[in-house]
PDB file of N, CA and C in Angstrom:
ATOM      1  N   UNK A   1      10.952   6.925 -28.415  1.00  0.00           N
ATOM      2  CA  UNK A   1      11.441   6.810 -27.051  1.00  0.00           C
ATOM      3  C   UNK A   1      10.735   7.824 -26.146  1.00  0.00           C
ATOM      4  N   UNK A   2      10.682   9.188 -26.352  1.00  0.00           N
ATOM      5  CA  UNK A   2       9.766  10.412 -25.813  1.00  0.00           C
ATOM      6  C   UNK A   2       8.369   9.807 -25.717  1.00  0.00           C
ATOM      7  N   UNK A   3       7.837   9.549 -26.368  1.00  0.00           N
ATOM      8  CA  UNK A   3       6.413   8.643 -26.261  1.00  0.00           C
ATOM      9  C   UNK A   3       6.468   7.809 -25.674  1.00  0.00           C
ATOM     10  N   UNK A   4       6.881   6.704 -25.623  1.00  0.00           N
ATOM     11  CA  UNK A   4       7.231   5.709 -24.867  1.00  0.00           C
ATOM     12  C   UNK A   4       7.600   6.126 -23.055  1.00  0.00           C
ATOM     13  N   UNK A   5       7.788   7.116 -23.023  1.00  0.00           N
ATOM     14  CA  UNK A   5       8.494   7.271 -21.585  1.00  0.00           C
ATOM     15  C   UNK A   5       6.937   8.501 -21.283  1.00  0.00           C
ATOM     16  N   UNK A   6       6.889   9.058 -22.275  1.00  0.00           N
ATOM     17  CA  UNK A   6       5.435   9.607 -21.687  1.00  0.00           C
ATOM     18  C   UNK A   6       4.190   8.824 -21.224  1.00  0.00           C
ATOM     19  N   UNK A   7       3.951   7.546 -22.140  1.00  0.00           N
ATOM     20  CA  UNK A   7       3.006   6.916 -22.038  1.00  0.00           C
ATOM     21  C   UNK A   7       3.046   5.986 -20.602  1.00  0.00           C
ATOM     22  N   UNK A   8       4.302   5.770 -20.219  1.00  0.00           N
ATOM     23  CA  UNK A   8       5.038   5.363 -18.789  1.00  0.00           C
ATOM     24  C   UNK A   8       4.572   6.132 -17.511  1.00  0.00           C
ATOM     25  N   UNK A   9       4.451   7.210 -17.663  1.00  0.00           N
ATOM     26  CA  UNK A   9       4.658   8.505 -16.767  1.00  0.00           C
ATOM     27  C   UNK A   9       2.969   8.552 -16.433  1.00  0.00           C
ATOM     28  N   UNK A  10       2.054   8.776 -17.813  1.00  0.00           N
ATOM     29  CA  UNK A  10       1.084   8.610 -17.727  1.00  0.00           C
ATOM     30  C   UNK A  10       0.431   7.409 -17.193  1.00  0.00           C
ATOM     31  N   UNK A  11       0.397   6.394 -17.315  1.00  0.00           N
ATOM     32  CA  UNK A  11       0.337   5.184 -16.788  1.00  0.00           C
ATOM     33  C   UNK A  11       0.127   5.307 -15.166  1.00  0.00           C
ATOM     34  N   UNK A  12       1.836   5.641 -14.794  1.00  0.00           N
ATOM     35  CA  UNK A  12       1.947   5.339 -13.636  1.00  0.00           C
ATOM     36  C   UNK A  12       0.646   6.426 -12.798  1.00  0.00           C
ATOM     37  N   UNK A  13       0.836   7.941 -13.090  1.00  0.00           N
ATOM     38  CA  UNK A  13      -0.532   9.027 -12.923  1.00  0.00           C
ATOM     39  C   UNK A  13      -1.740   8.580 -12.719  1.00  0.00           C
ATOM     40  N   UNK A  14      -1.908   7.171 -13.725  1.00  0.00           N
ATOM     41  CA  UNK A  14      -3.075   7.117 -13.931  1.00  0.00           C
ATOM     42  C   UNK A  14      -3.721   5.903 -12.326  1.00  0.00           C
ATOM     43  N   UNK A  15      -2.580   5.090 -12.391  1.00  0.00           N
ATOM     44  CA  UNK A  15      -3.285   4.231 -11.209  1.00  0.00           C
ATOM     45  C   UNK A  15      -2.976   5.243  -9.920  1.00  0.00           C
ATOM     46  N   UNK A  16      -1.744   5.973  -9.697  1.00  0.00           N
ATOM     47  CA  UNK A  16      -1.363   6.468  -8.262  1.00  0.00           C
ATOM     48  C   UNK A  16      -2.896   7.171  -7.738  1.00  0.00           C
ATOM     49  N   UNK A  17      -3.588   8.056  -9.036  1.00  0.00           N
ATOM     50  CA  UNK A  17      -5.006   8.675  -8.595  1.00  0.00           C
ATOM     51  C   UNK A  17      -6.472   7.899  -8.625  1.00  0.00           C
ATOM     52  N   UNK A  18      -6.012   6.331  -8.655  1.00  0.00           N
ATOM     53  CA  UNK A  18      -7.442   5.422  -8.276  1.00  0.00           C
ATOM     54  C   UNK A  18      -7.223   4.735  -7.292  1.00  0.00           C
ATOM     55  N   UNK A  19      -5.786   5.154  -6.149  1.00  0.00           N
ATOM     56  CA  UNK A  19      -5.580   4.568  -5.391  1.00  0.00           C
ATOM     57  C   UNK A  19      -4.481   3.399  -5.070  1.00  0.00           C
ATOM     58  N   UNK A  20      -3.972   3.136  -6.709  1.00  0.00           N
ATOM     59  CA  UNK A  20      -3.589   1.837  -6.575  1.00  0.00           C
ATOM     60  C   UNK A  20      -1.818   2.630  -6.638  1.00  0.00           C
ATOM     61  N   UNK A  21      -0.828   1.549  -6.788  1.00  0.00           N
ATOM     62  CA  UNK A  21       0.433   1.667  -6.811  1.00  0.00           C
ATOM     63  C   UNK A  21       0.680   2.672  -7.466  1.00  0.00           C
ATOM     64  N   UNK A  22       2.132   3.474  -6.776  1.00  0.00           N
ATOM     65  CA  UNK A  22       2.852   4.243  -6.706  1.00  0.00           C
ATOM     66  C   UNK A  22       3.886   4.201  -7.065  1.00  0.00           C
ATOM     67  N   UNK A  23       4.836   4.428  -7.809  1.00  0.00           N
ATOM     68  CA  UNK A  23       6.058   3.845  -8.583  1.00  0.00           C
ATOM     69  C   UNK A  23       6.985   5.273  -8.437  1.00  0.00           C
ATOM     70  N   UNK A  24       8.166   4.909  -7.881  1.00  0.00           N
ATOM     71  CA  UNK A  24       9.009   5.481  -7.857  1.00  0.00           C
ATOM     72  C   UNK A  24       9.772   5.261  -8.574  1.00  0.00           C
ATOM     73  N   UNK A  25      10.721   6.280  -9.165  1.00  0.00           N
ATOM     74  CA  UNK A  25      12.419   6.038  -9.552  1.00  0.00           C
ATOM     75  C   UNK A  25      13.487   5.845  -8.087  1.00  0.00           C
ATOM     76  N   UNK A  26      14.138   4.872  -8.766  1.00  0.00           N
ATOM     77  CA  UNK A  26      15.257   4.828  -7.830  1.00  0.00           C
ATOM     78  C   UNK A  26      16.058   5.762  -6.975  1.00  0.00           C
ATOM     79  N   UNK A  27      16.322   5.866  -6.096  1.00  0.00           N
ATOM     80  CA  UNK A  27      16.894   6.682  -4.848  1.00  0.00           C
ATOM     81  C   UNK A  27      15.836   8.447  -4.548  1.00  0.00           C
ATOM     82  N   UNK A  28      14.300   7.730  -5.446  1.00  0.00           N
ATOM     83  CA  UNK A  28      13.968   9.103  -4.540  1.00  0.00           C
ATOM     84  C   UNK A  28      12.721   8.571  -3.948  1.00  0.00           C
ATOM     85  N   UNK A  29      12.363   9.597  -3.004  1.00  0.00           N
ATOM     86  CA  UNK A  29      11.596   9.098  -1.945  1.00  0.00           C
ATOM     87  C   UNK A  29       9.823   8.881  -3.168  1.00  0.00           C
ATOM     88  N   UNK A  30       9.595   7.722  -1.987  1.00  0.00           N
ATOM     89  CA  UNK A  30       7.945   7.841  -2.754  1.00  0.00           C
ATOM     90  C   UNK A  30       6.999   9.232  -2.471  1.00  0.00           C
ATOM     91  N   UNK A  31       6.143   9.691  -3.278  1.00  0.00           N
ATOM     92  CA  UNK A  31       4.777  10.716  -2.667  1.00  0.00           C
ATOM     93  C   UNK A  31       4.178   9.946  -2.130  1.00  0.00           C
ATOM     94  N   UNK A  32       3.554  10.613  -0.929  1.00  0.00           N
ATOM     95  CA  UNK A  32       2.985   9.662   0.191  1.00  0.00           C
ATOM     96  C   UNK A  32       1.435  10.874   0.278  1.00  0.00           C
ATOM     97  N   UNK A  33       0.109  10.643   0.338  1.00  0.00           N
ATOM     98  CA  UNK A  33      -0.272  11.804   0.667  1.00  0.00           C
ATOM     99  C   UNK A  33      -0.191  12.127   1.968  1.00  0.00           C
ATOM    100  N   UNK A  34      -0.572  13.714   2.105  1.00  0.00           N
ATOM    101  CA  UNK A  34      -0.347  14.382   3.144  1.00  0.00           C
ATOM    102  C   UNK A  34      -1.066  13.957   4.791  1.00  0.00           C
ATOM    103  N   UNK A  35      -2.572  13.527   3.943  1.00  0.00           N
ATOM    104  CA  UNK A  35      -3.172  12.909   5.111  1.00  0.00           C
ATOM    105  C   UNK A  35      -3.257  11.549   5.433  1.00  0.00           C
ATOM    106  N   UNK A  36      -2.073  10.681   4.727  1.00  0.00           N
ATOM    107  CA  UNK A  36      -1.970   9.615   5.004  1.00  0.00           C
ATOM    108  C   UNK A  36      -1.386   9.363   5.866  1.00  0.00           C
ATOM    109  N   UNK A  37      -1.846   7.727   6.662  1.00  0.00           N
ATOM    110  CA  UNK A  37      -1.337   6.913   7.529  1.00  0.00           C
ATOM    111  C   UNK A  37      -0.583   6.228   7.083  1.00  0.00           C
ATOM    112  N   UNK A  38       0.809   6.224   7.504  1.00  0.00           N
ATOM    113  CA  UNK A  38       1.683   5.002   7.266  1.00  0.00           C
ATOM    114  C   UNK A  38       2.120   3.372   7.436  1.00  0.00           C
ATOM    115  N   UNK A  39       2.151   2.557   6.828  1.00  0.00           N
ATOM    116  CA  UNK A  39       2.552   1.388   7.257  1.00  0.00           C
ATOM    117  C   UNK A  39       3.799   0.845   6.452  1.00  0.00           C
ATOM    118  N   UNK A  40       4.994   0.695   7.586  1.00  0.00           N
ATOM    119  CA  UNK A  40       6.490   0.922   6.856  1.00  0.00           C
ATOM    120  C   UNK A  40       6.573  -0.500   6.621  1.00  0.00           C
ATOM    121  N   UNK A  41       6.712  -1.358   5.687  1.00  0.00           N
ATOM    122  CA  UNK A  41       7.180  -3.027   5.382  1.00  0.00           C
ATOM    123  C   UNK A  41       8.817  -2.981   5.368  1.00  0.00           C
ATOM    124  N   UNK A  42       9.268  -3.696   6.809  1.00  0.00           N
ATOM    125  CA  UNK A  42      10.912  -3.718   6.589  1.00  0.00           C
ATOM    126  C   UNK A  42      10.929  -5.379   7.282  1.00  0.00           C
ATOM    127  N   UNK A  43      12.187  -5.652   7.260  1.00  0.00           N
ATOM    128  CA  UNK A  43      12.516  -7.108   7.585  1.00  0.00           C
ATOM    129  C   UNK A  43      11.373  -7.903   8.310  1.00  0.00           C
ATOM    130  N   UNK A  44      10.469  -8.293   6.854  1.00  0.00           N
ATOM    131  CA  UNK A  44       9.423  -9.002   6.905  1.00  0.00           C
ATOM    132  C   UNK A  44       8.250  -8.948   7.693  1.00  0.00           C
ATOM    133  N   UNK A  45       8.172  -7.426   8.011  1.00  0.00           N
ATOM    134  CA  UNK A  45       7.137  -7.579   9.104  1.00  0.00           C
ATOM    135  C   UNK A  45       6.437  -6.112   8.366  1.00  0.00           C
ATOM    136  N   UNK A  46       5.290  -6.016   8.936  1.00  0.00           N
ATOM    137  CA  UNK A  46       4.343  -4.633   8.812  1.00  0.00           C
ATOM    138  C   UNK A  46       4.579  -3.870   9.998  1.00  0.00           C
ATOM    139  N   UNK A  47       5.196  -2.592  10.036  1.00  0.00           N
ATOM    140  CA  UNK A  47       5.038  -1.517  10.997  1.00  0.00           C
ATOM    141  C   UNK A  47       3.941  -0.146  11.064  1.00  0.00           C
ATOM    142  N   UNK A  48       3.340  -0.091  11.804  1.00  0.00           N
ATOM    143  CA  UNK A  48       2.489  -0.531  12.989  1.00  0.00           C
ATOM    144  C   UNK A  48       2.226  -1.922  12.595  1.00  0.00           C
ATOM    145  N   UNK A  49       1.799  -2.923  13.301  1.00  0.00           N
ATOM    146  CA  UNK A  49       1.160  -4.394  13.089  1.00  0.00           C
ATOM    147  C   UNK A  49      -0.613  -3.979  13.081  1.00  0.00           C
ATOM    148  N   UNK A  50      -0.589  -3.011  14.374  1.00  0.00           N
ATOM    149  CA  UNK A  50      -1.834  -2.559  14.266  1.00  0.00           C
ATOM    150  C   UNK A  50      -1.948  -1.029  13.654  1.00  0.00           C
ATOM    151  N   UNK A  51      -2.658  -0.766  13.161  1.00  0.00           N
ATOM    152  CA  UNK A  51      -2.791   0.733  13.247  1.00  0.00           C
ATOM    153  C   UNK A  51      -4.678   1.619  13.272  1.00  0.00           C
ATOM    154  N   UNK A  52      -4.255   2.168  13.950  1.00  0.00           N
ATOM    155  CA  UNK A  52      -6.265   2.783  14.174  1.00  0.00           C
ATOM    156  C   UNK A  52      -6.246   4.067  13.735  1.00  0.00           C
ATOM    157  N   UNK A  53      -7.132   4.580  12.378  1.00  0.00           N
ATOM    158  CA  UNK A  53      -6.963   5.546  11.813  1.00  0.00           C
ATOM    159  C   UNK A  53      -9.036   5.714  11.646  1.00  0.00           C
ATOM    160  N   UNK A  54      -9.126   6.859  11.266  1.00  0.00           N
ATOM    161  CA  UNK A  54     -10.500   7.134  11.130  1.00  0.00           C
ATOM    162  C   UNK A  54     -11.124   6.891   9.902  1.00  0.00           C
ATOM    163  N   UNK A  55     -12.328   6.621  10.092  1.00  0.00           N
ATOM    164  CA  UNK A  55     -13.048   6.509   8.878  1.00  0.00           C
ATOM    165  C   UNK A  55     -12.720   7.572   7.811  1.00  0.00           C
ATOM    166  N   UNK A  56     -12.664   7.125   6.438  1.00  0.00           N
ATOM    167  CA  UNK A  56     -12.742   7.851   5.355  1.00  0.00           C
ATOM    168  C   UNK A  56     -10.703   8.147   5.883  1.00  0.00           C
ATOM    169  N   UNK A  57     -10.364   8.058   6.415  1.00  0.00           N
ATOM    170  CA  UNK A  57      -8.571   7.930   6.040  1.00  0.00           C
ATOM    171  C   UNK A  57      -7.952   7.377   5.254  1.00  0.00           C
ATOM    172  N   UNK A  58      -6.685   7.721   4.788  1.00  0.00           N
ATOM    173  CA  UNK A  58      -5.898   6.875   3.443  1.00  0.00           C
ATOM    174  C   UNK A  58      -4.977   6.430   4.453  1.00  0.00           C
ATOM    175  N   UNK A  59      -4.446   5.268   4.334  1.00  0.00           N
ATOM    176  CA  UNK A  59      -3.183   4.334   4.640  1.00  0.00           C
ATOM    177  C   UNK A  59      -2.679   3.827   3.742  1.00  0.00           C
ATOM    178  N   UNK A  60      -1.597   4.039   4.144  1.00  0.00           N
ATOM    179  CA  UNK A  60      -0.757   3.881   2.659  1.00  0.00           C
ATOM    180  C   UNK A  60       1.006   2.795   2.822  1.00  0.00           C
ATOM    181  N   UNK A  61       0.950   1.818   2.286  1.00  0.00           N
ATOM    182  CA  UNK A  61       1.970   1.192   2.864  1.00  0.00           C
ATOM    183  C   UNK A  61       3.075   1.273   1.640  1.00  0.00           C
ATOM    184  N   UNK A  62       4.533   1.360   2.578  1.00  0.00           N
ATOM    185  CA  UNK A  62       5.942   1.804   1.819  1.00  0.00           C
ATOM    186  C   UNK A  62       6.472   0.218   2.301  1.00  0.00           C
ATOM    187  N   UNK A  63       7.434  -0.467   0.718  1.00  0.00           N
ATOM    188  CA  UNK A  63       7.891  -1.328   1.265  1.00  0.00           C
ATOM    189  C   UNK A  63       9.454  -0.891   1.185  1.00  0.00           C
ATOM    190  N   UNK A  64      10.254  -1.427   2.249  1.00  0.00           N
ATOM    191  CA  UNK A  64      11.258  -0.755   2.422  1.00  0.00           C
ATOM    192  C   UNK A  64      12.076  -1.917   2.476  1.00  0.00           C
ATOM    193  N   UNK A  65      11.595  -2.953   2.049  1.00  0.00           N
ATOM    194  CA  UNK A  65      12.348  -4.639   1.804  1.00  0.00           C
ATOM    195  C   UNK A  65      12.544  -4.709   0.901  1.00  0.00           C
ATOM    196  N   UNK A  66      13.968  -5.483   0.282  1.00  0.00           N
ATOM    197  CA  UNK A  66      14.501  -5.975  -0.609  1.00  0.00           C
ATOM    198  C   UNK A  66      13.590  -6.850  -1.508  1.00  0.00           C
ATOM    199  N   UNK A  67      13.022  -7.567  -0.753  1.00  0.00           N
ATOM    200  CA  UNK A  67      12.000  -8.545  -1.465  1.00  0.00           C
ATOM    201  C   UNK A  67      10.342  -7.757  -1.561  1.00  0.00           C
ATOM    202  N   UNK A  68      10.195  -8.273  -3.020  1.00  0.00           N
ATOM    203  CA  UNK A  68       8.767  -7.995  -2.969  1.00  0.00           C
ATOM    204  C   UNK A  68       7.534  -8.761  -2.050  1.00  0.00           C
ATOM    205  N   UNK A  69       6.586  -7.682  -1.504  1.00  0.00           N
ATOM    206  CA  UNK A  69       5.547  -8.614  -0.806  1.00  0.00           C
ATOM    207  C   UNK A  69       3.978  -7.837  -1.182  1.00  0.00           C
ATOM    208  N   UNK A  70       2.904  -8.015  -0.563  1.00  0.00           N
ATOM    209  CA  UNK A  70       1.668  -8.016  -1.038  1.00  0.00           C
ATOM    210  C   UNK A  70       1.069  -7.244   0.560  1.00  0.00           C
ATOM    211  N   UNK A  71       0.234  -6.809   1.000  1.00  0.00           N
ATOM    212  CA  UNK A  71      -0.815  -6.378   1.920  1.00  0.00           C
ATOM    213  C   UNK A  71      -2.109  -6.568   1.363  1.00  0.00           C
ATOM    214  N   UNK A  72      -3.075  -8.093   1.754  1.00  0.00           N
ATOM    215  CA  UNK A  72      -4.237  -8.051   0.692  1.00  0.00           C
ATOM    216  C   UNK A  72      -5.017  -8.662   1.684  1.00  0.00           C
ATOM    217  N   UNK A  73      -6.128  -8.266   1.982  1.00  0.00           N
ATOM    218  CA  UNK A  73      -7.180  -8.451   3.055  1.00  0.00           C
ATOM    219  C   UNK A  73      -7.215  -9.317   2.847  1.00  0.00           C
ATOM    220  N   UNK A  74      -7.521 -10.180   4.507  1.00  0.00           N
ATOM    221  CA  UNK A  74      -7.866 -11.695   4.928  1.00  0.00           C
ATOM    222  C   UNK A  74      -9.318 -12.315   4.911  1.00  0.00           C
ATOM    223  N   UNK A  75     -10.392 -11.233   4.911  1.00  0.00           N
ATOM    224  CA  UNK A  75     -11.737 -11.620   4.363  1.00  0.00           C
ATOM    225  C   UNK A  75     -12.662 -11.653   3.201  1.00  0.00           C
ATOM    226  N   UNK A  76     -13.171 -11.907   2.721  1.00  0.00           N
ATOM    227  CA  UNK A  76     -13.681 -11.416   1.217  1.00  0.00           C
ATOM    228  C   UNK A  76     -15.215 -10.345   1.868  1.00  0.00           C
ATOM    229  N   UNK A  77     -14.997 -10.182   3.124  1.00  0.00           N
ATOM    230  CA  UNK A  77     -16.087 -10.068   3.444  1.00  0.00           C
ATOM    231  C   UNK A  77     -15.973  -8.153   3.794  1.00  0.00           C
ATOM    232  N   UNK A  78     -14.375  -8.425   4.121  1.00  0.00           N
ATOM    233  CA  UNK A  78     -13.872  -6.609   4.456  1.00  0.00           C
ATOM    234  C   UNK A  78     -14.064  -6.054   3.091  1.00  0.00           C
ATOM    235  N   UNK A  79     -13.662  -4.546   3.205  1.00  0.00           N
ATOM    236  CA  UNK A  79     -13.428  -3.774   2.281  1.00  0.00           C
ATOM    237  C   UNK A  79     -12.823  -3.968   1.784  1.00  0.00           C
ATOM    238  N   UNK A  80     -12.699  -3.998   0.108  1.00  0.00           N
ATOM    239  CA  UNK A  80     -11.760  -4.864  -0.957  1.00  0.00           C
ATOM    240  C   UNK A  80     -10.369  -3.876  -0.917  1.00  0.00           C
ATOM    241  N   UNK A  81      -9.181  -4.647  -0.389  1.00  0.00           N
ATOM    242  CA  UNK A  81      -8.229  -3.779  -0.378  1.00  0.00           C
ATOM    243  C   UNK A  81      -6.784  -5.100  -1.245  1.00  0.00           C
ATOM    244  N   UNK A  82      -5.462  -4.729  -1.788  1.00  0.00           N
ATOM    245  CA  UNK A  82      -4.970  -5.707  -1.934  1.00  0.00           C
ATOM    246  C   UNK A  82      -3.525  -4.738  -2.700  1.00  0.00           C
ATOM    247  N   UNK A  83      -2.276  -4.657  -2.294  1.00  0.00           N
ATOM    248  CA  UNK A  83      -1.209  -4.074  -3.254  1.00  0.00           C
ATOM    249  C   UNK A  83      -0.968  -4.603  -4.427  1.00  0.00           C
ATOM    250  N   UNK A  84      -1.317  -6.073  -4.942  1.00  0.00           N
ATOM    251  CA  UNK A  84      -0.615  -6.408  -5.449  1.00  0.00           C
ATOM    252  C   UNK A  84       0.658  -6.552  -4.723  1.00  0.00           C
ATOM    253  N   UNK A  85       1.911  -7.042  -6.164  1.00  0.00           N
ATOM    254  CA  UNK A  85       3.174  -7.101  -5.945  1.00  0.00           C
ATOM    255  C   UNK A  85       3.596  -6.042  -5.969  1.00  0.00           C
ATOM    256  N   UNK A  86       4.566  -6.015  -4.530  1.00  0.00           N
ATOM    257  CA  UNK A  86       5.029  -4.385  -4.102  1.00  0.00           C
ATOM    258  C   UNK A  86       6.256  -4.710  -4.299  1.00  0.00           C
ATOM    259  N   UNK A  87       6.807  -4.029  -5.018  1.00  0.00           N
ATOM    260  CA  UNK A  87       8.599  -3.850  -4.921  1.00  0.00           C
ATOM    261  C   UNK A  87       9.024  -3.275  -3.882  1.00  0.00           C
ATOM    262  N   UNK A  88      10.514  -3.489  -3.933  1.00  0.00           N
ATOM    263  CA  UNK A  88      11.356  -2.247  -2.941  1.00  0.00           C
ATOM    264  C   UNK A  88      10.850  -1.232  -3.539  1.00  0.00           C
ATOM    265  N   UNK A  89      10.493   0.142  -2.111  1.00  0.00           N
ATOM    266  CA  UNK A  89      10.706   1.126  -2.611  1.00  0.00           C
ATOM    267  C   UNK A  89       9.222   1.867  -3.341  1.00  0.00           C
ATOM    268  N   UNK A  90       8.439   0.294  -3.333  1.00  0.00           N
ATOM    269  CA  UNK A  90       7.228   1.203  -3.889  1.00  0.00           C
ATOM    270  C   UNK A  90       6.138   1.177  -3.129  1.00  0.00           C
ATOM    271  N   UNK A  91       4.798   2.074  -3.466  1.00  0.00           N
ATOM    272  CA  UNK A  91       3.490   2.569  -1.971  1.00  0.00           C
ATOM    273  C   UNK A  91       2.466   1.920  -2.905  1.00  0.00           C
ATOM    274  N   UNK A  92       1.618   1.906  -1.699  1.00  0.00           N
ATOM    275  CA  UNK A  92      -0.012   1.281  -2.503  1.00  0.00           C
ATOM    276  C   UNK A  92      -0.623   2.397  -1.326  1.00  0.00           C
ATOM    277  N   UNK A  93      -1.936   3.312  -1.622  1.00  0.00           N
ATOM    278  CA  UNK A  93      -2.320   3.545  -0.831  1.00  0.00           C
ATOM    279  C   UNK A  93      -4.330   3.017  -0.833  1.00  0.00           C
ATOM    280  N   UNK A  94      -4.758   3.197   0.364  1.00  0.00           N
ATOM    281  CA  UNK A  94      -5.933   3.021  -0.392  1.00  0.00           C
ATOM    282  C   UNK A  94      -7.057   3.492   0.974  1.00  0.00           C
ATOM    283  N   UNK A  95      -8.185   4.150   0.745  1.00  0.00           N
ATOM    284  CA  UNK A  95      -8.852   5.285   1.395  1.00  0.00           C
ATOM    285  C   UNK A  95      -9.924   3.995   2.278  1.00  0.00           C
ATOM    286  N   UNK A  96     -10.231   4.291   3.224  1.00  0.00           N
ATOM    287  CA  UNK A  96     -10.771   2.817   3.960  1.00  0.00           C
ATOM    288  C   UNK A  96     -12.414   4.169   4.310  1.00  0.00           C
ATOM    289  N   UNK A  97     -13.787   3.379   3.789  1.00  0.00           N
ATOM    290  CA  UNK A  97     -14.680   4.689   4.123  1.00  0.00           C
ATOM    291  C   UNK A  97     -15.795   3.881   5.118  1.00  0.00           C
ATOM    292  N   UNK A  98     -15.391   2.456   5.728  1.00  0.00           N
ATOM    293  CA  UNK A  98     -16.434   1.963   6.600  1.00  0.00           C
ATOM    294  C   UNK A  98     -15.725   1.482   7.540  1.00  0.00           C
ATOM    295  N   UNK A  99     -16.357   1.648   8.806  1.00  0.00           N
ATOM    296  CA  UNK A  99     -15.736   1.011   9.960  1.00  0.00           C
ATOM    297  C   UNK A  99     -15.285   0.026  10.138  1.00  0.00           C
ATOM    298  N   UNK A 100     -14.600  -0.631  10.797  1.00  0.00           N
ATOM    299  CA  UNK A 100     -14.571  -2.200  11.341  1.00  0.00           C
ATOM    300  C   UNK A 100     -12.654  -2.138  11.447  1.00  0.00           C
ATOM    301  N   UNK A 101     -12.345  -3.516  10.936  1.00  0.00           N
ATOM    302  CA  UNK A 101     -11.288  -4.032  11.631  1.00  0.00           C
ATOM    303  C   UNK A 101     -10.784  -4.745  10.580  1.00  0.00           C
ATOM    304  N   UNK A 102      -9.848  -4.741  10.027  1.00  0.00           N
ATOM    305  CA  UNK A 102      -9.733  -5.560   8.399  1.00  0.00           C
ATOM    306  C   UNK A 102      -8.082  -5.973   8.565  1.00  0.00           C
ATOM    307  N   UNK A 103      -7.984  -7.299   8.521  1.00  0.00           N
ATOM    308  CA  UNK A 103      -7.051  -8.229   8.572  1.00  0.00           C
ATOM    309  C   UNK A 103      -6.150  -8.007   7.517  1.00  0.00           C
ATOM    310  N   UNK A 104      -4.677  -8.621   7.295  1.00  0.00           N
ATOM    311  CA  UNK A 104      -4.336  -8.681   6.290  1.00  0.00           C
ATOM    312  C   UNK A 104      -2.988  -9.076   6.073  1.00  0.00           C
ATOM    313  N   UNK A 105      -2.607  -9.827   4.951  1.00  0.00           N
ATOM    314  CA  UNK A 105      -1.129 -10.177   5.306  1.00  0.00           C
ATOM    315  C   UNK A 105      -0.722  -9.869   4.189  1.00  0.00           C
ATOM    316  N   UNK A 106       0.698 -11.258   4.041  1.00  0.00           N
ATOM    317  CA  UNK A 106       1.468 -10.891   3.003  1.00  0.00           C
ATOM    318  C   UNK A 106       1.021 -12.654   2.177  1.00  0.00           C
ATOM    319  N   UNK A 107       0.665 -12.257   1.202  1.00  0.00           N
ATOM    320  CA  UNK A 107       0.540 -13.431   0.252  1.00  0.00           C
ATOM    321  C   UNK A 107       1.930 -14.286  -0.359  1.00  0.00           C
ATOM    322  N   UNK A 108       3.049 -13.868  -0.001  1.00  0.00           N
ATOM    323  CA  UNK A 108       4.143 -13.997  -0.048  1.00  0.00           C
ATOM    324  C   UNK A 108       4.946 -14.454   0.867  1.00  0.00           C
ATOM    325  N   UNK A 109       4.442 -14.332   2.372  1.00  0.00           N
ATOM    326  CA  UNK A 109       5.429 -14.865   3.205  1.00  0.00           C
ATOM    327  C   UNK A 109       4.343 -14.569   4.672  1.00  0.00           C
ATOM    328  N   UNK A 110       4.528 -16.059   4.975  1.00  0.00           N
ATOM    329  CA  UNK A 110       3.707 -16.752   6.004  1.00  0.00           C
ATOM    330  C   UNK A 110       3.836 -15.850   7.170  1.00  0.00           C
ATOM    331  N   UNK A 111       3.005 -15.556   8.441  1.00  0.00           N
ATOM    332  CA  UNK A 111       3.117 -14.829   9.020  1.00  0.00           C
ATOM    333  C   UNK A 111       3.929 -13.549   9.240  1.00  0.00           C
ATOM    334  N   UNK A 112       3.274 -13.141   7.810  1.00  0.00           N
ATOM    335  CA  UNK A 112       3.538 -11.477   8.176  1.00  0.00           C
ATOM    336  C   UNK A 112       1.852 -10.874   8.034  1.00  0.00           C
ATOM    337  N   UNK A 113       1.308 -10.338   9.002  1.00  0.00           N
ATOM    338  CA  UNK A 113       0.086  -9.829   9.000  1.00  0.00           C
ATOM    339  C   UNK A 113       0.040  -8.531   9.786  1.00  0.00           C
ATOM    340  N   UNK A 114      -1.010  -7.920   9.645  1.00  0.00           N
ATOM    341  CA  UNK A 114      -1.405  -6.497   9.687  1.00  0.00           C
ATOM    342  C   UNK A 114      -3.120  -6.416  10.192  1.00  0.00           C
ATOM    343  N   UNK A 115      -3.066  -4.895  10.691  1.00  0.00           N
ATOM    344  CA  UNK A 115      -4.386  -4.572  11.386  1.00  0.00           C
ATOM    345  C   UNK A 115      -4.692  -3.461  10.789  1.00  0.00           C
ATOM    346  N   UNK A 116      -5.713  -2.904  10.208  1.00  0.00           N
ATOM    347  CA  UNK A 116      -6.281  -1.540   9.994  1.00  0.00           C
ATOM    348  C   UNK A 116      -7.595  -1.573  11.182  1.00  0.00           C
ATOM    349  N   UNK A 117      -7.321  -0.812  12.205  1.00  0.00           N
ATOM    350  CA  UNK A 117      -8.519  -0.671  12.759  1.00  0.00           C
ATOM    351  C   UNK A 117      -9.218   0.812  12.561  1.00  0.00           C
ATOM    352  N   UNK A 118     -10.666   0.639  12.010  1.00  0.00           N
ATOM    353  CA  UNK A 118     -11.278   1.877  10.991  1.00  0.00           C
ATOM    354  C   UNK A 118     -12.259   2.413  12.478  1.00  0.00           C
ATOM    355  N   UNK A 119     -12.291   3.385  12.946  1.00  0.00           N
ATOM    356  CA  UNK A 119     -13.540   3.831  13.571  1.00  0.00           C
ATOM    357  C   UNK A 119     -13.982   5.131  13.619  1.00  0.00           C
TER     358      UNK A 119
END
């Protein structure tokens, strides 16, 4: 069981520092980094819709909905970005290092979309 819950712990360590999902325990807040930009997911929508952060910035989105949803770029052509399936409660962050303007919704539920504008 000690192994088992280590190998868990480790796991989770291991994606939060390549960028990818963030896994919390229940009723405590997620780590967010310090120089991250936020994007809050609550009753089906992305907050900011837009957001303009600088090159080489982390944005990092918290879903704060009951239902799971996704933030996964609308071009194949942007910077490869995508949460996966986000639970309540859990962050994806991910470091954006070229300019432009990168679309993005929820693969889960029809008009919910988002703006990273990079400059």
């Amino acid at each position: 069981m000690r192994l088992a819950r280590f190998a868990a712990v480790a796991a989770v360590v291991t994606f939060a520092r390549c960028g990818g999902m963030q896994t919390t325990p229940p009723g405590i807040a997620p780590v967010i980094p310090a120089d991250a930009h936020v994007v809050i997911i609550h009753d089906y929508k992305f907050e900011p819709k837009v957001l303009t952060v600088p090159v080489g910035a982390t944005v990092t989105w918290v879903n704060h909905d009951n239902a799971p949803h996704t933030a996964t770029r609308m071009s194949f052509h942007d910077e490869p970005f995508d949460t996966n399936r986000l639970p309540e409660g859990e962050t994806y962050s991910h470091t954006f290092r070229t300019a432009g303007s990168y679309g993005y919704l929820c693969a889960y539920h029809q008009g919910m979309t988002g703006t990273i504008v990079v400059q």
